[in-house]
Protein backbone atom coordinates (compact mmCIF):
# COMPACT_ATOMS: atom_id res chain seq x y z
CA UNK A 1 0.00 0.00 0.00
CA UNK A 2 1.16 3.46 -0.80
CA UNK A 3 2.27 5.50 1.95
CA UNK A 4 1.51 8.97 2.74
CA UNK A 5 4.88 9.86 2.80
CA UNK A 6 5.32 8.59 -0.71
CA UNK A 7 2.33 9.94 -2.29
CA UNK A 8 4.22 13.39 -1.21
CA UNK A 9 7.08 12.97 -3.19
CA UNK A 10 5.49 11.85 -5.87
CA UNK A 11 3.51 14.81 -5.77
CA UNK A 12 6.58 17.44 -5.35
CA UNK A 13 8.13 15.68 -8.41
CA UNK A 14 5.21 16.18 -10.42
CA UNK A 15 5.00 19.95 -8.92
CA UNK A 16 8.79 20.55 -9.39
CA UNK A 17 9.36 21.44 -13.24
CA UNK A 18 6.78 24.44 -11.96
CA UNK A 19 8.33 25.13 -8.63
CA UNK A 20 11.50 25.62 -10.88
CA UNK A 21 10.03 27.99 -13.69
CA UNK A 22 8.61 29.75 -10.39
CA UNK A 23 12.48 30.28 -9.16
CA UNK A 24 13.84 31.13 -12.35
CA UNK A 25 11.04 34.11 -12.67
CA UNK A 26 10.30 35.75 -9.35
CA UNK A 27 13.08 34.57 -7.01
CA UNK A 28 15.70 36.35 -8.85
CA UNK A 29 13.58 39.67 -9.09
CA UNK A 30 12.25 39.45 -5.31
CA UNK A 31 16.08 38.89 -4.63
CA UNK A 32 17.40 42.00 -6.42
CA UNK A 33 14.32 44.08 -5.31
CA UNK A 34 15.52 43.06 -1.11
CA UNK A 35 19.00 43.94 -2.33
CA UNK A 36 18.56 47.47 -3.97
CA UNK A 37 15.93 48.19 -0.77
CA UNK A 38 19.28 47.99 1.66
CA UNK A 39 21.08 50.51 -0.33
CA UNK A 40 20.85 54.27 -1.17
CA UNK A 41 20.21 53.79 -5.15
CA UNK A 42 19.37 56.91 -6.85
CA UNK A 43 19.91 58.34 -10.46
CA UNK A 44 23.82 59.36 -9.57
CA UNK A 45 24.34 55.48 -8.44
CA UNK A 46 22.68 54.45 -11.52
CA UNK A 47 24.42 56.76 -14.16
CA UNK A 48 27.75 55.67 -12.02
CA UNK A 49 28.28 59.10 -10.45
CA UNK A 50 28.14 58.31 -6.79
CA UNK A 51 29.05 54.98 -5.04
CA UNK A 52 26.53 52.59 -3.58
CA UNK A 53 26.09 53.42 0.01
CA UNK A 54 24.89 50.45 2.54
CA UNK A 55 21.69 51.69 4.05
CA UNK A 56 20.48 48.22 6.13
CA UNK A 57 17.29 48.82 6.93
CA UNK A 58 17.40 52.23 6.88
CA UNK A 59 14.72 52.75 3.64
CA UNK A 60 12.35 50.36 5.77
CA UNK A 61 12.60 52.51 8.99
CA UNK A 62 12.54 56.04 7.01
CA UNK A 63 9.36 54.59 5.16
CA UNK A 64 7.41 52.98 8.30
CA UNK A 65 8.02 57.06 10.37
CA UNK A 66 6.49 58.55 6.98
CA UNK A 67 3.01 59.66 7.76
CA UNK A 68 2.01 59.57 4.15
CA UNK A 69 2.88 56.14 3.69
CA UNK A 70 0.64 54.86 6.13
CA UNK A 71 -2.32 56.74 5.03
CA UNK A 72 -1.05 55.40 1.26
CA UNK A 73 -1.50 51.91 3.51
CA UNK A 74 -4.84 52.36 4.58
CA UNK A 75 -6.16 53.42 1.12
CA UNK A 76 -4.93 50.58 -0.32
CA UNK A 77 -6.42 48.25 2.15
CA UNK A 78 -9.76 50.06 2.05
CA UNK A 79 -9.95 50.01 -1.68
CA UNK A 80 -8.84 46.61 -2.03
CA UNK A 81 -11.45 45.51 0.62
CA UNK A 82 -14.43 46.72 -1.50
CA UNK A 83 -12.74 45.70 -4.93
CA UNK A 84 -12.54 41.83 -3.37
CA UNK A 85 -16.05 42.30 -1.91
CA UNK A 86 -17.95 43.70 -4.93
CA UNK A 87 -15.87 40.89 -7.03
CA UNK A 88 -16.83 38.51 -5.01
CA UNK A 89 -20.38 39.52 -4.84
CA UNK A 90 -20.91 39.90 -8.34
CA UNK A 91 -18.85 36.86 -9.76
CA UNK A 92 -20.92 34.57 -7.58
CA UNK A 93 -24.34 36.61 -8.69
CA UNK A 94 -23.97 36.09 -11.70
CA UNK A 95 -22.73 32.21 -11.72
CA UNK A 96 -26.15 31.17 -9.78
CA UNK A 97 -27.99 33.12 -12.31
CA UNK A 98 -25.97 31.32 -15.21
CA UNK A 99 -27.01 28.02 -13.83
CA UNK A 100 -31.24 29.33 -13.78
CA UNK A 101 -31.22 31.04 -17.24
CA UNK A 102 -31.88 29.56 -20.65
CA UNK A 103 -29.16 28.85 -22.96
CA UNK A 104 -28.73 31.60 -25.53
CA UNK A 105 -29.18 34.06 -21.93
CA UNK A 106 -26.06 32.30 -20.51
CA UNK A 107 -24.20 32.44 -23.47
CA UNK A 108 -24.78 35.94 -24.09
CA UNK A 109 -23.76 36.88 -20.04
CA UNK A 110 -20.25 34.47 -20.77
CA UNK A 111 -19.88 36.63 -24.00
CA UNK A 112 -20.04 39.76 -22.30
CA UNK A 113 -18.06 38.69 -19.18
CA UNK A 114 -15.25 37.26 -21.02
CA UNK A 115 -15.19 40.34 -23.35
CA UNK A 116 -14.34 42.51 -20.29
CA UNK A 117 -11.95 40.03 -18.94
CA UNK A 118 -10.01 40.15 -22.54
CA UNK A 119 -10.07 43.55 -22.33
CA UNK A 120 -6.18 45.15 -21.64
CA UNK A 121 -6.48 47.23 -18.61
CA UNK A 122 -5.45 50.31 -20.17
CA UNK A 123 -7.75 50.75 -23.00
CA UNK A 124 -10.80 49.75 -20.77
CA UNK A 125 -9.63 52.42 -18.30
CA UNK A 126 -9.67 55.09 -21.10
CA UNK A 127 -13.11 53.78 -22.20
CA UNK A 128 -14.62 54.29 -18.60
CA UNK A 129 -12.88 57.76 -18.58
CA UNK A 130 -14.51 58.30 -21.86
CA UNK A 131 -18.13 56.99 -20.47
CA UNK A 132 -17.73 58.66 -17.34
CA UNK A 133 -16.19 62.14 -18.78
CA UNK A 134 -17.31 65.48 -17.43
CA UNK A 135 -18.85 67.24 -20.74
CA UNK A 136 -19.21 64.74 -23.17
CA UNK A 137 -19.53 61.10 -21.63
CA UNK A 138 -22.36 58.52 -22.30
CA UNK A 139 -23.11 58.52 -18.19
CA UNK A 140 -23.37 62.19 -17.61
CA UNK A 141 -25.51 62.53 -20.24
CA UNK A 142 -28.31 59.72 -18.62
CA UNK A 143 -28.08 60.89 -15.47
CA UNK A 144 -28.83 64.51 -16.78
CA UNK A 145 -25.17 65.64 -14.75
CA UNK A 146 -23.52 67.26 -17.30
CA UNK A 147 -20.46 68.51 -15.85
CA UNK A 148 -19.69 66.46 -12.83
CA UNK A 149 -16.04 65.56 -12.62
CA UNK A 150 -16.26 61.86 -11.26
CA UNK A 151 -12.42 62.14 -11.22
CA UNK A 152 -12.10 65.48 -9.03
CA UNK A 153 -13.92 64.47 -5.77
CA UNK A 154 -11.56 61.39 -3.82
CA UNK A 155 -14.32 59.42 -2.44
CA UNK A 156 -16.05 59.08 -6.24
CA UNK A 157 -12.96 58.75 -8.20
CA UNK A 158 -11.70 55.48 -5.68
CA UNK A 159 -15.61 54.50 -6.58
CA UNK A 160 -15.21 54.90 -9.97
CA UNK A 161 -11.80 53.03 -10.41
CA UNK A 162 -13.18 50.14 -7.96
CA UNK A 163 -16.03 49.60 -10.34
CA UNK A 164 -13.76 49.28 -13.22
CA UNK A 165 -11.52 47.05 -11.13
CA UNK A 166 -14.70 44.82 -10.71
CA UNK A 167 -16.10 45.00 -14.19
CA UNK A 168 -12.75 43.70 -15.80
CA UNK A 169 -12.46 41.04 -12.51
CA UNK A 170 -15.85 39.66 -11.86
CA UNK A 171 -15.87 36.96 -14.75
CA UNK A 172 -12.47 35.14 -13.26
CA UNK A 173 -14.74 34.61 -10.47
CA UNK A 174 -18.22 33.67 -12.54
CA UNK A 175 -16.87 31.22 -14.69
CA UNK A 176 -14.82 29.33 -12.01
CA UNK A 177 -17.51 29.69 -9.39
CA UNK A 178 -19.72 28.37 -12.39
CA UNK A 179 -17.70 25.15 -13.14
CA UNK A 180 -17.78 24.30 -9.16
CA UNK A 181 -21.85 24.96 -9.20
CA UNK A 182 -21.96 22.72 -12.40
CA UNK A 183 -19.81 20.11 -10.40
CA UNK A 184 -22.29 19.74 -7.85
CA UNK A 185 -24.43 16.55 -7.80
CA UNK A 186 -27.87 17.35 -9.12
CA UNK A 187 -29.63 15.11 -6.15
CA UNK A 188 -28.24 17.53 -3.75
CA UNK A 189 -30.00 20.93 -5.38
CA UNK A 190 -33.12 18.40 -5.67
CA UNK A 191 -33.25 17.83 -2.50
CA UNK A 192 -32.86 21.42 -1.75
CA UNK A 193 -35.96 22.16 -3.62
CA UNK A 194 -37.96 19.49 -2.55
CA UNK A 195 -37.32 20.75 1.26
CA UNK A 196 -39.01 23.81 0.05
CA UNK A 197 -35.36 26.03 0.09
CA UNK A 198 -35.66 29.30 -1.98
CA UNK A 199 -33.25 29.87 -4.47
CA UNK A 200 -31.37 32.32 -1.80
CA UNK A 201 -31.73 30.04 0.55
CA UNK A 202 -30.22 27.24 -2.09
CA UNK A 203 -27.44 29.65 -2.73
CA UNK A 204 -26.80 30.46 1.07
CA UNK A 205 -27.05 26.99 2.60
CA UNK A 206 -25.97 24.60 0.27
CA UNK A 207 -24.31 26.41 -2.79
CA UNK A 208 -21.85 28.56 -1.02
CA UNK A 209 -20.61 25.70 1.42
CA UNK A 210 -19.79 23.01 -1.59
CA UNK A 211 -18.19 25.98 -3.20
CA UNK A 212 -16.03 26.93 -0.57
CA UNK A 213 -12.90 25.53 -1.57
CA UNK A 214 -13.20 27.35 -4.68
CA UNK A 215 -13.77 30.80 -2.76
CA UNK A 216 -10.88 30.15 -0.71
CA UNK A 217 -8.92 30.58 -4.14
CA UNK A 218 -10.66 33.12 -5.68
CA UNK A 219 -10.86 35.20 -3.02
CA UNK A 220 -6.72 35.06 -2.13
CA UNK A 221 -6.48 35.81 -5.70
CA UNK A 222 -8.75 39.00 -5.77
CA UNK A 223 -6.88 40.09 -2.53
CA UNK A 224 -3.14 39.68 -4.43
CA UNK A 225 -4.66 41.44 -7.68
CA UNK A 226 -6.79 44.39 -6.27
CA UNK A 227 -3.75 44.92 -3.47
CA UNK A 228 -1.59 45.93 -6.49
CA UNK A 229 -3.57 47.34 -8.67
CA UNK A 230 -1.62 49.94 -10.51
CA UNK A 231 -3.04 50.90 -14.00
CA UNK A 232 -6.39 51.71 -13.13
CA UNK A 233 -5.40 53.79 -10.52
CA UNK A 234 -2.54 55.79 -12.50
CA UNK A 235 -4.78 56.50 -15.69
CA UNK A 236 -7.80 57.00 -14.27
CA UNK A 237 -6.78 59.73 -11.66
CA UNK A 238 -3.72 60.83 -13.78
CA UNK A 239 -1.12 59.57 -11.64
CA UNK A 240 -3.06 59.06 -8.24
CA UNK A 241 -5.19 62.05 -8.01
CA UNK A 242 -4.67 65.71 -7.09
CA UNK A 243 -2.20 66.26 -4.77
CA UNK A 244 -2.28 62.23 -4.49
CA UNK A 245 -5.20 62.08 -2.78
CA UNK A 246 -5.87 58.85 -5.00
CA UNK A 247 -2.91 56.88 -3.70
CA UNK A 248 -2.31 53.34 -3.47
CA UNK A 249 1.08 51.74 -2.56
CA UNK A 250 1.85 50.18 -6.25
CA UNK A 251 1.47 54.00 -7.42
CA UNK A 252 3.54 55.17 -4.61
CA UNK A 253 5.88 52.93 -5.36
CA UNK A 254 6.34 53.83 -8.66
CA UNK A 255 6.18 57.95 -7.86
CA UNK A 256 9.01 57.05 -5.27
CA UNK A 257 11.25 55.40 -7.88
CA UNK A 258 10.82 56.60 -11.05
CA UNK A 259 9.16 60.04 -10.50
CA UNK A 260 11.86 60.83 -7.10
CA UNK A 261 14.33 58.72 -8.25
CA UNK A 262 14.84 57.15 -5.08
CA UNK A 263 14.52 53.51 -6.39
CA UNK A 264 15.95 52.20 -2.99
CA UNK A 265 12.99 53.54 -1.49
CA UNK A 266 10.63 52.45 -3.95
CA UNK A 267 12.15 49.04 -3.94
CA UNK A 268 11.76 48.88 0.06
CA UNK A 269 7.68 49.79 -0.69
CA UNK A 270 7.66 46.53 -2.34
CA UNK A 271 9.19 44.80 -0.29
CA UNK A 272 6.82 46.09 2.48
CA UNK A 273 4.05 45.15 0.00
CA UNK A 274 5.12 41.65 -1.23
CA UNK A 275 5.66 40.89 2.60
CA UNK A 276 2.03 41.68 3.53
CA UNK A 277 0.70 40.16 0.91
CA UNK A 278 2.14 36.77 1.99
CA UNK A 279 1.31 37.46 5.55
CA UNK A 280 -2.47 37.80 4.81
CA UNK A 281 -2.28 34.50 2.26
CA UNK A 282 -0.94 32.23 4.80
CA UNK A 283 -2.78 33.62 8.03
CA UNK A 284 -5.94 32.59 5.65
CA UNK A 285 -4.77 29.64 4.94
CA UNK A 286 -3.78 28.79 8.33
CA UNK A 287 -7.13 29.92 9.69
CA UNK A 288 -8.82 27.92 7.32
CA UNK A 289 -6.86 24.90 8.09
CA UNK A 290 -7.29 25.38 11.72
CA UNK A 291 -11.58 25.33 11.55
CA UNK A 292 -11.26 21.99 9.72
CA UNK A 293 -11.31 22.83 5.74
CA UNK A 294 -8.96 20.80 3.89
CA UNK A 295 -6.68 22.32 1.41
C-alpha cells in the first residue's frame, strides 16, 4: 500500500518542473528588489556618479516614520477591501444566475463577461474615462449631470476606479464559481428544492458551502490582484489624483522610484508590499486549516 509519505514525493516531483520555472522568474527579481531596498540607489548610483552606500534597513525605517505612507496603507487596504467584496459579490451573482437562465441568456452573459476580462487594462480604463467624462460622456448625459467631474472628488474617483476594477475582474470569479456549481451533484439541489429552500436560501445553505474551496482561491487571488492594482489607478486619476489624494502603494511605489528617483525607497515599498501580501495568504490559509477545511 502506498504511503503517505510517498504519495508526497510523488507529488513534489510532479510539482517541481513548476516550482523551478517559479524560481527562475520571481526569485531572482524578489532577490534584487531586497537587495537594492538595503542601499541608497538613486539616479547618480545608476548613471555611475556616486558609489553605492549600505543603508540596512534604513529605507524600511525612514518609510514605516512617513506619515504619508501609512495613510497610502490604509487606502490601499480600504480600496482593495471593497474591490474583493464587490468581485466577489458579483462573480458569484452572476454564476447562480448562469445556472437558472436559458441557454442563448447564458451564453450571451459568458460573451459579455469574457469580453471585459479580454479587455487590456489600459484601454478599458480610457473607455470608462470616456463613459464617465465630465462634458461629453455617455453617463453624464443619462443621469442629466452634465459637468460632474467623477475624477475630481476622492471618495467618487476610488468608486469609480473600484467599479472598473470589478467589471474587468468579476468573470475570473463567474466562470470558475460556475464550473464548481456545475460540479455539484444534481440530487443535492433536488433535495434542496424538494425541502421547500428558496433559491437564496439554495445559494446560502448549500451552494456557497460546496463551493467553498473554490472561494478560498478566488478570493486570495482578488486580494493579491486588487492589493496591487496599478493601472487603473494611475490612468484614471492621472497619476493618483490631485495632490495624491488617490494613492495606493503600487502608485507610490512607482512615484518614489521613477518620479523621485529614489529607487531604494521604492524598492523597500515593495518589499513592504510583497511581505504583507504573503502574511495575509498564509494567516488565511492557516485559519482555514485550523476550523477543519482541507486544502
Amino acid at each position: 500500500m502506498r504511503t503517505a509519505k510517498g504519495d508526497g514525493r510523488i507529488a513534489f516531483a510532479y510539482l517541481a518542473p513548476a516550482l523551478l520555472v517559479l524560481v527562475g522568474l520571481m526569485g531572482y527579481p524578489i532577490y534584487q528588489l531586497v537587495l537594492i531596498s538595503l542601499f541608497d540607489y538613486g539616479q547618480e548610483q545608476v548613471s555611475g556618479g556616486a558609489p553605492l552606500t549600505f543603508l540596512g534597513l534604513g529605507n524600511y525605517t525612514a518609510l514605516l516614520s512617513d506619515a504619508r505612507f501609512w495613510a497610502v496603507l490604509g487606502q490601499t487596504v480600504g480600496f482593495a477591501a471593497v474591490c474583493v467584496a464587490g468581485t466577489l459579490l458579483v462573480g458569484a451573482a452572476l454564476a447562480v444566475l448562469a445556472t437558472r437562465v436559458r441557454t442563448w441568456a447564458r451564453m450571451t452573459l459568458f460573451l459579455a463577461a469574457l469580453g471585459a476580462w479580454a479587455t487590456p487594462t489600459v484601454a478599458g480604463s480610457t473607455i470608462w474615462l470616456f463613459l464617465f467624462d465630465a462634458n461629453f460622456g455617455f453617463v453624464n448625459e443619462v443621469l442629466g449631470t452634465t459637468g460632474l467631474s467623477w475624477t475630481y472628488d476622492k471618495w467618487l474617483a476610488f468608486g469609480l476606479v473600484a467599479a472598473q476594477v470589478i467589471w474587468c475582474s468579476f468573470p475570473f470569479v463567474m466562470v470558475t464559481l460556475y464550473a464548481g456549481i456545475k460540479s455539484i451533484p444534481g440530487e443535492v439541489l433536488e433535495a434542496a428544492a424538494l425541502d421547500g429552500a428558496s433559491t437564496v436560501k439554495t445559494t446560502t445553505s448549500v451552494i456557497l458551502p460546496l463551493l467553498r474551496p473554490l472561494l478560498i482561491v478566488v478570493t486570495i487571488q482578488s486580494v493579491i490582484w486588487d492589493f496591487k492594482v496599478f493601472t487603473q489607478i494611475y490612468i484614471m486619476t492621472n497619476g493618483g489624483g490631485i495632490a495624491g489624494r488617490n494613492l495606493v502603494l503600487n502608485v507610490y511605489a512607482y512615484q518614489q522610484a521613477f518620479a523621485a528617483s529614489e529607487y531604494g525607497l521604492g524598492a523597500s515599498i515593495g518589499v513592504v508590499m510583497t511581505a504583507l501580501l504573503l502574511l495575509v495568504t498564509l494567516g488565511y490559509l492557516r485559519a482555514l486549516r485550523r476550523s477543519g477545511e482541507v486544502l
